[in-house]
Structures are given as structure tokens and as C-alpha cells.
N, C-alpha and C. Protein backbone atom coordinates (compact mmCIF):
# COMPACT_ATOMS: atom_id res chain seq x y z
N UNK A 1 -5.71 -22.83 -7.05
CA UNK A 1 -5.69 -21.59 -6.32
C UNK A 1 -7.10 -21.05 -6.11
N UNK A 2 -8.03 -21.61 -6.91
CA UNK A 2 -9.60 -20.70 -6.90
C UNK A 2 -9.94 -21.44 -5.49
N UNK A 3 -10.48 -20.79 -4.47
CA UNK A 3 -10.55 -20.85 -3.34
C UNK A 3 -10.02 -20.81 -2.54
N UNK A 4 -8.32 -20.58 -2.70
CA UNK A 4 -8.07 -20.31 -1.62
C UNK A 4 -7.46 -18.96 -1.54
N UNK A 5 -7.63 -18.09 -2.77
CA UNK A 5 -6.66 -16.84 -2.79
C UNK A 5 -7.76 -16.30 -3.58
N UNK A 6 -8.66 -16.53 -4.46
CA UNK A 6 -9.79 -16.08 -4.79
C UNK A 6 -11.49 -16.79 -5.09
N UNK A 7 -12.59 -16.22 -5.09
CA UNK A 7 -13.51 -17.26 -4.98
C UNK A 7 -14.75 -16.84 -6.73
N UNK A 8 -13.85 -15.98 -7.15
CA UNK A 8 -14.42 -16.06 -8.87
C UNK A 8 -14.45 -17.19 -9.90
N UNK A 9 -14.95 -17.05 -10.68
CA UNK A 9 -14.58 -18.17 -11.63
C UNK A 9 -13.30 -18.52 -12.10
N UNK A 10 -12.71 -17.37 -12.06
CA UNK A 10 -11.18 -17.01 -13.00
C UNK A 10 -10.38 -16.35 -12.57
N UNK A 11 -9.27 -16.30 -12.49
CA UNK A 11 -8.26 -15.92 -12.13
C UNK A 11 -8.25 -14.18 -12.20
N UNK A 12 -8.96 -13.75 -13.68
CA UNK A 12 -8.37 -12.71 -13.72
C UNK A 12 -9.65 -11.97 -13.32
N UNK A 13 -10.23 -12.17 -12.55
CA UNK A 13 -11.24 -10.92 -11.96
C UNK A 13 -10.52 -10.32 -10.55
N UNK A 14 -10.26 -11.71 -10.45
CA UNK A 14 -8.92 -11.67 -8.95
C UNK A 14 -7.89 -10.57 -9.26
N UNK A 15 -7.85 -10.75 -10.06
CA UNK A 15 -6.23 -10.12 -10.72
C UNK A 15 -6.85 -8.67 -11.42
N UNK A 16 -7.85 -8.36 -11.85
CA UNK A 16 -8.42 -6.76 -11.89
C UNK A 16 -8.65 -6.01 -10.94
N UNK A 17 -9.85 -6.69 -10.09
CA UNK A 17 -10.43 -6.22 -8.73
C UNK A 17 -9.30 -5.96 -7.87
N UNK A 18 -8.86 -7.09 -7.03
CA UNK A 18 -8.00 -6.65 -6.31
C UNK A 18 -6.44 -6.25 -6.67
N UNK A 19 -5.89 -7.10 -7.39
CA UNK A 19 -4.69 -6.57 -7.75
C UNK A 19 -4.56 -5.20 -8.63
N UNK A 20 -5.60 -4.77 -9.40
CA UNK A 20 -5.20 -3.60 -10.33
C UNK A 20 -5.97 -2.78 -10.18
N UNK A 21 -7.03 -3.03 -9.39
CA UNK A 21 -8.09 -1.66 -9.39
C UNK A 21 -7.48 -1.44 -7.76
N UNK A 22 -7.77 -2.55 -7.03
CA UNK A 22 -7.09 -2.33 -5.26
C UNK A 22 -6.05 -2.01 -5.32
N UNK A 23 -5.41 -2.80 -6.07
CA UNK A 23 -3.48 -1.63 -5.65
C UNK A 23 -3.31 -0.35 -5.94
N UNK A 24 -4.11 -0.41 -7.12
CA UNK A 24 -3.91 1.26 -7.82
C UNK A 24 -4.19 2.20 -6.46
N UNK A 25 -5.37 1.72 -6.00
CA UNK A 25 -6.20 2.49 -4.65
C UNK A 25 -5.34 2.69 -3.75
N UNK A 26 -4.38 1.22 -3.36
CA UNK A 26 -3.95 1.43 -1.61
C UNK A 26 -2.48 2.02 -2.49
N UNK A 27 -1.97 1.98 -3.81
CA UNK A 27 -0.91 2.64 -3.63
C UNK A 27 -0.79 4.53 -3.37
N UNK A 28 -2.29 5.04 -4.00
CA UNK A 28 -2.61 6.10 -4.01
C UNK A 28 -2.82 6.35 -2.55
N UNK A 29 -3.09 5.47 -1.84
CA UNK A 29 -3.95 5.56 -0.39
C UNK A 29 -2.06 6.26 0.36
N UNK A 30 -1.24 5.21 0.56
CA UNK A 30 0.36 4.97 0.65
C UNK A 30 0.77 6.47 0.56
N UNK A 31 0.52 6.78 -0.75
CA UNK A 31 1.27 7.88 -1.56
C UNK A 31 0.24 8.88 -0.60
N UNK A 32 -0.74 9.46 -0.71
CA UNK A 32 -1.10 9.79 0.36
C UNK A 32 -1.09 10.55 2.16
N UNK A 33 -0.90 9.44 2.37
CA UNK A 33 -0.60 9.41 3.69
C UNK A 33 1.27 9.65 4.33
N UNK A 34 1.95 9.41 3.07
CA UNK A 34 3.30 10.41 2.78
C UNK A 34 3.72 11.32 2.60
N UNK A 35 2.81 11.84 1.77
CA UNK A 35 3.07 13.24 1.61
C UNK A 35 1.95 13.90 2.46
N UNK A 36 1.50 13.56 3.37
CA UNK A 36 1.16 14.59 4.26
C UNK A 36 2.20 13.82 5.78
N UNK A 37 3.04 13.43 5.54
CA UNK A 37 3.83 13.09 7.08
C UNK A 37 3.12 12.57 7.99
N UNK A 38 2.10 11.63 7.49
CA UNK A 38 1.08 10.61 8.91
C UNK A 38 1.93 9.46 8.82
N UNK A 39 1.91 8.93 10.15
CA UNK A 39 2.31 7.65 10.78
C UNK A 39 1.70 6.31 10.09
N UNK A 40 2.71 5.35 10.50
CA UNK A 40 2.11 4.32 9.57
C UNK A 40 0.78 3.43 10.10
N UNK A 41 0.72 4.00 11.46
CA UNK A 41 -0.70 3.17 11.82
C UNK A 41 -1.78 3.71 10.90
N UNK A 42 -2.06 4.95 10.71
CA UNK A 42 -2.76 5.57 9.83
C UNK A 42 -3.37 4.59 8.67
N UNK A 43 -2.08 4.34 8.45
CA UNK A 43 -1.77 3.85 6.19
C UNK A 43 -2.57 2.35 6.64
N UNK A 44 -2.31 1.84 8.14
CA UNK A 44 -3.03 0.50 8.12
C UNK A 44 -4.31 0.56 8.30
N UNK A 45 -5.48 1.48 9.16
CA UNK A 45 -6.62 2.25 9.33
C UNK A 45 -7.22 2.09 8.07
N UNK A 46 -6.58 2.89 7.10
CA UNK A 46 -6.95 3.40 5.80
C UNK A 46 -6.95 1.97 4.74
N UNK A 47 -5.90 1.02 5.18
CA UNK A 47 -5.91 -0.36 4.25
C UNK A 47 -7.33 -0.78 4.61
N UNK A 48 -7.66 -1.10 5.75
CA UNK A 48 -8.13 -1.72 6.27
C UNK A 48 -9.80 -1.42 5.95
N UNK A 49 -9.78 -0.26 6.05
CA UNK A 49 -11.67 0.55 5.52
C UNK A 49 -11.42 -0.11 4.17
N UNK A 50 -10.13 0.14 2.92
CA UNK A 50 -10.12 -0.05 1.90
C UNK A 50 -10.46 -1.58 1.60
N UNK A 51 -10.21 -2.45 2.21
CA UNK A 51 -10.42 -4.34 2.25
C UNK A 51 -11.92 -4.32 2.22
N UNK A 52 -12.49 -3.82 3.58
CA UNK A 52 -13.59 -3.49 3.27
C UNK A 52 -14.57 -3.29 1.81
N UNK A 53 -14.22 -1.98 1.18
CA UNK A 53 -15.17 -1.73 0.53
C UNK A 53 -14.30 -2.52 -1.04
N UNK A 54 -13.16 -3.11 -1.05
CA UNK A 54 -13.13 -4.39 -2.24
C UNK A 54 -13.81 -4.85 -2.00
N UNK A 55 -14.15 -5.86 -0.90
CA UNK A 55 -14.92 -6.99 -0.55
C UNK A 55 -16.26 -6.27 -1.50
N UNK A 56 -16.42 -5.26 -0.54
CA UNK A 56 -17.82 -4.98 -1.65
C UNK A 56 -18.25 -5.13 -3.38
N UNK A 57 -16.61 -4.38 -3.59
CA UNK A 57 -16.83 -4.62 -4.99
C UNK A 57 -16.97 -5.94 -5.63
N UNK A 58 -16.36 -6.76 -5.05
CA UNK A 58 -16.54 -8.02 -5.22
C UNK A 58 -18.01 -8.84 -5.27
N UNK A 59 -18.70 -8.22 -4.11
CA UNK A 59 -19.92 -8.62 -3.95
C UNK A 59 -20.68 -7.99 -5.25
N UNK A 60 -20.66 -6.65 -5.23
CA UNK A 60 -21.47 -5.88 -5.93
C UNK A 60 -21.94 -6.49 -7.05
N UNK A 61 -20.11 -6.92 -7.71
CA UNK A 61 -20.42 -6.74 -9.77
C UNK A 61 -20.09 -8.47 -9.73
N UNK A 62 -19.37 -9.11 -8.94
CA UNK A 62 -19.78 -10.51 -9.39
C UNK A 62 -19.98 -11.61 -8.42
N UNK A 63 -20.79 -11.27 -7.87
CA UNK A 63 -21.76 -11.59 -6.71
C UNK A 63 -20.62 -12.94 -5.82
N UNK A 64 -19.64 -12.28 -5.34
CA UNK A 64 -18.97 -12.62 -4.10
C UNK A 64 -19.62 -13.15 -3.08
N UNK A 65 -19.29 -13.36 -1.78
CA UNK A 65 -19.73 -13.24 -0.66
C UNK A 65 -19.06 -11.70 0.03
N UNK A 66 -19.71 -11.42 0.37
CA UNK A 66 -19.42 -10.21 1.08
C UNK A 66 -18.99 -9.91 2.53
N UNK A 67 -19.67 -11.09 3.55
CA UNK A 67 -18.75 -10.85 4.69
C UNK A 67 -18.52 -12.23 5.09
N UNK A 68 -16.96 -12.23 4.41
CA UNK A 68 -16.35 -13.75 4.24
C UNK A 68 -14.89 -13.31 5.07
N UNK A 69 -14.14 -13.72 6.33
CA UNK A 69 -13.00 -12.78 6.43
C UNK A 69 -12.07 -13.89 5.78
N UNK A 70 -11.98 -14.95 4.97
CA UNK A 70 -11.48 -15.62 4.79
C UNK A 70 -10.60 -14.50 3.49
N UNK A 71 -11.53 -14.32 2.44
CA UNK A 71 -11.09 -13.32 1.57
C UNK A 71 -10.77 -12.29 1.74
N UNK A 72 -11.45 -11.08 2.90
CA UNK A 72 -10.88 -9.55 3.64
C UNK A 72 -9.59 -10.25 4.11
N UNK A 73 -9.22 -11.16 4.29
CA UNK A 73 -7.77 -11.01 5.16
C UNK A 73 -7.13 -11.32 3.64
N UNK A 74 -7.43 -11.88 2.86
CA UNK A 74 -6.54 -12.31 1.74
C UNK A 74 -6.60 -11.03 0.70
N UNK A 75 -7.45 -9.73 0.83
CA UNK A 75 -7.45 -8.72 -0.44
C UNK A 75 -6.80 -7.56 0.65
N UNK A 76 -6.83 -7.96 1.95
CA UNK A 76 -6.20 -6.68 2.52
C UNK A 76 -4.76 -6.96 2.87
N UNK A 77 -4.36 -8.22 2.41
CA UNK A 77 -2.76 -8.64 3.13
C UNK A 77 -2.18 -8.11 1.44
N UNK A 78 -2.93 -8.26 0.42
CA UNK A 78 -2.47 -7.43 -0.94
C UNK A 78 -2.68 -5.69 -1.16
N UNK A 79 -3.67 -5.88 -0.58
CA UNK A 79 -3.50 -4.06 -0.42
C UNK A 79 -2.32 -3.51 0.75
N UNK A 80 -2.35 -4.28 1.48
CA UNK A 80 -1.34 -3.39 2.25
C UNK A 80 0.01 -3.55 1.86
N UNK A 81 0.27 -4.65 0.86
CA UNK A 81 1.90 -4.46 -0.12
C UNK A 81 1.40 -3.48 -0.82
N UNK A 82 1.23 -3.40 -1.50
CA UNK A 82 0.71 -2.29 -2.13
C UNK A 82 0.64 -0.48 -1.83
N UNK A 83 0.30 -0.36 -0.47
CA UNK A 83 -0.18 1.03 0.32
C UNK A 83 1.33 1.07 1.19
N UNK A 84 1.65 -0.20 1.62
CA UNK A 84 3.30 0.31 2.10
C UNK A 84 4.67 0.52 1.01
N UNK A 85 4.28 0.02 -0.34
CA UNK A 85 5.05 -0.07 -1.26
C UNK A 85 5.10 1.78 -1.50
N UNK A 86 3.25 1.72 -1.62
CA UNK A 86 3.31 3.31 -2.66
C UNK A 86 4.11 4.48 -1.30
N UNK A 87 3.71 4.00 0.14
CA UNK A 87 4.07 5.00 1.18
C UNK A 87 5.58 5.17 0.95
N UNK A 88 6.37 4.01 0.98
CA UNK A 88 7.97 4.01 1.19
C UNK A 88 8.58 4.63 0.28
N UNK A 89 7.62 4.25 -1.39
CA UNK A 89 8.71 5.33 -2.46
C UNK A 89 8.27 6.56 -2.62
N UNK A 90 7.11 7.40 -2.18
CA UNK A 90 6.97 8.12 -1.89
C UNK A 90 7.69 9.16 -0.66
N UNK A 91 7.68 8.64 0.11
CA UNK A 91 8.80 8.59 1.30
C UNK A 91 10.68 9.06 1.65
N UNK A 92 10.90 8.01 0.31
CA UNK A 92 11.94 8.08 -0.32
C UNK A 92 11.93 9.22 -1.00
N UNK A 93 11.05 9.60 -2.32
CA UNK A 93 11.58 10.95 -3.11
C UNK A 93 11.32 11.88 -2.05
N UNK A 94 10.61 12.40 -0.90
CA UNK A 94 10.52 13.38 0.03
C UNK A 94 11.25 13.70 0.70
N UNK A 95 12.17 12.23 0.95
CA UNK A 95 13.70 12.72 2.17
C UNK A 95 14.38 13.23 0.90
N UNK A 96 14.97 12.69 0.39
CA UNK A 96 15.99 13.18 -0.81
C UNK A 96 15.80 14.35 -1.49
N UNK A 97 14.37 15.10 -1.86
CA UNK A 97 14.26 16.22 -2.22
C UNK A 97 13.99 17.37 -1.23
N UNK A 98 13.22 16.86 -0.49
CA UNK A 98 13.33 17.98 0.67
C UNK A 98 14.76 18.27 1.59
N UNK A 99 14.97 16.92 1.96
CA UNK A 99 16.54 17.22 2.74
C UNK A 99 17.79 16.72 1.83
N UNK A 100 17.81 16.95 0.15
CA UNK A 100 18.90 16.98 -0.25
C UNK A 100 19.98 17.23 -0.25
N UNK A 101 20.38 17.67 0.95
CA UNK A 101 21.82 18.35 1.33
C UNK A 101 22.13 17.34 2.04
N UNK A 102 21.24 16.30 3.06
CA UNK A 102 21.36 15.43 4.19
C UNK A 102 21.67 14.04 3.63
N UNK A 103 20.16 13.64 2.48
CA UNK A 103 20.06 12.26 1.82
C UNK A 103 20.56 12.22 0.12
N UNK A 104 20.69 11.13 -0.09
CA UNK A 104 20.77 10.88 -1.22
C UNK A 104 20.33 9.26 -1.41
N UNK A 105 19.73 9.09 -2.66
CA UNK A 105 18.86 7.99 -3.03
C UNK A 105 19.74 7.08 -2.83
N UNK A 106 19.57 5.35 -2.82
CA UNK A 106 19.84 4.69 -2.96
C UNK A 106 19.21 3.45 -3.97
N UNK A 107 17.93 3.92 -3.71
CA UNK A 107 16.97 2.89 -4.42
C UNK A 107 15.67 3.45 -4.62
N UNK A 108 14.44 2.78 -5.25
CA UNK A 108 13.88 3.60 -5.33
C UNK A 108 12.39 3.64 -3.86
N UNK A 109 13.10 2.84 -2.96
CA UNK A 109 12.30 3.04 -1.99
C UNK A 109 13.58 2.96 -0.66
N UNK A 110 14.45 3.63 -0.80
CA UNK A 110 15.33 3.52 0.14
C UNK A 110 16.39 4.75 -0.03
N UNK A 111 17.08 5.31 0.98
CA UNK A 111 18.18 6.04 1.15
C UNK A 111 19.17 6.33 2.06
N UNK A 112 20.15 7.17 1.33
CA UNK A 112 20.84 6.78 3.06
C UNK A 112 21.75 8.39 3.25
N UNK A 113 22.18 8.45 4.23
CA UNK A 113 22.72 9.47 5.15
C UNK A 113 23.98 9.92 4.15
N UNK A 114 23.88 11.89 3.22
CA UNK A 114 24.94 11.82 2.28
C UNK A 114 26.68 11.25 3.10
N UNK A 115 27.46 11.51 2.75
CA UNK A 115 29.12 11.26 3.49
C UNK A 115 29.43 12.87 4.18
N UNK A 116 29.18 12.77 5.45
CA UNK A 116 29.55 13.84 6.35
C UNK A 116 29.00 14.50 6.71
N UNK A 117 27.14 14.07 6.38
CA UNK A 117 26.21 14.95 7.14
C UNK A 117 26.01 14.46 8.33
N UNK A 118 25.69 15.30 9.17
CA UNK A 118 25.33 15.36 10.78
C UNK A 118 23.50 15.23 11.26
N UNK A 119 23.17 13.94 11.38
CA UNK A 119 21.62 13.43 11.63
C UNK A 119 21.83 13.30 12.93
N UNK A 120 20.64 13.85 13.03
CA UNK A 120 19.57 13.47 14.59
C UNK A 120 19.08 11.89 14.58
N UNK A 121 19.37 11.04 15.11
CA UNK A 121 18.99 10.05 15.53
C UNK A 121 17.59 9.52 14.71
N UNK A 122 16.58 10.65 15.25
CA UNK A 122 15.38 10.16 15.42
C UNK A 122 15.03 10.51 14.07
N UNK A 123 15.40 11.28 13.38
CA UNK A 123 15.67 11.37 11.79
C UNK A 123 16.05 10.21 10.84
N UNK A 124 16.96 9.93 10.98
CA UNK A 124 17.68 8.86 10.29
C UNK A 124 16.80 7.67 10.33
């Protein structure tokens, strides 16, 4: 896998940097951009600066390559699970608590229409 999903010595710098320091980021980024009611092109905008400045970190502390898109497409296709994960369950507790009379949970990134409420289309 070292080269083609990361270009460190070890697995787990891969697995700090981007998976646990970057997700933490794009899920906060997600969470975010939910609770203020922005569109999802936004949340991709915002992945996307964020790929960016991993790459950097990468470069910075263990001397990466820095403008490689081989790796930006491979730390931003993980941040953006990540930033759509944190957006959707975020998403989720906002319909259900704000329009609790309308939704009720189903999961924890999903919900659905209570039995006999009356939705607008473009709602639902």
C-alpha cells in the first residue's frame, strides 16, 4: 500500500495526519457547514482548501512532496467521507430537533417523515 495510498515510511503517519488529525478537521468542517444551513457545494469548496493545507502538513513535519495531485486526490477523497459523514449526522439531529413534530430519527445519519405529517416536497 506505501505508494499508492500513502508516501511515508509507515502506515501510521498516514493514519494520524490524514485519517485522525484530517477527519477530525473535515468532520468539524461537515458539522459546520450544517448547522449554519449551507449547501453542499460549499462542504466540497471547504474539503478541498482543507486537502490542500494536509498536503502541507505532510510536507511540513515529514518532508512529503507537496504538490503531488497523486496524494491531494487520495487525502481529499478521505476528507470528504469524513466532512459528508460529519454534515449528514449533523443534519440529521437538526431535522429531528428542530422539526420534531414533522421527523423522527431513523439512524444516526438518516430520518424519515413522522406517520401523518404533511411535507412540502422540497423539504422532505
Amino acid at each position: 500500500m506505501q505508494g499508492i495510498l500513502y508516501e511515508e515510511p509507515t502506515v501510521w503517519l498516514f493514519l494520524l495526519v490524514t485519517v485522525v488529525m484530517g477527519g477530525w478537521l473535515a468532520w468539524m468542517t461537515g458539522r459546520a457547514v450544517a448547522l449554519t444551513w449551507k449547501p453542499n457545494i460549499q462542504l466540497v469548496l471547504y474539503i478541498l482548501v482543507l486537502g490542500l493545507v494536509l498536503r502541507f502538513i505532510h510536507f511540513a513535519l515529514f518532508q512529503a512532496t507537496l504538490l503531488t495531485l497523486h496524494y491531494y486526490i487520495i487525502d481529499t477523497i478521505v476528507l470528504m467521507g469524513f466532512g459528508f459523514a460529519g454534515w449528514r449526522f449533523n443534519r440529521a439531529r437538526q431535522m429531528t430537533t428542530q422539526y420534531s413534530w414533522l421527523f423522527e430519527r431513523t439512524g444516526p445519519f438518516s430520518w424519515k417523515p413522522r406517520p401523518g405529517a404533511q411535507i412540502k416536497a422540497e423539504i422532505a
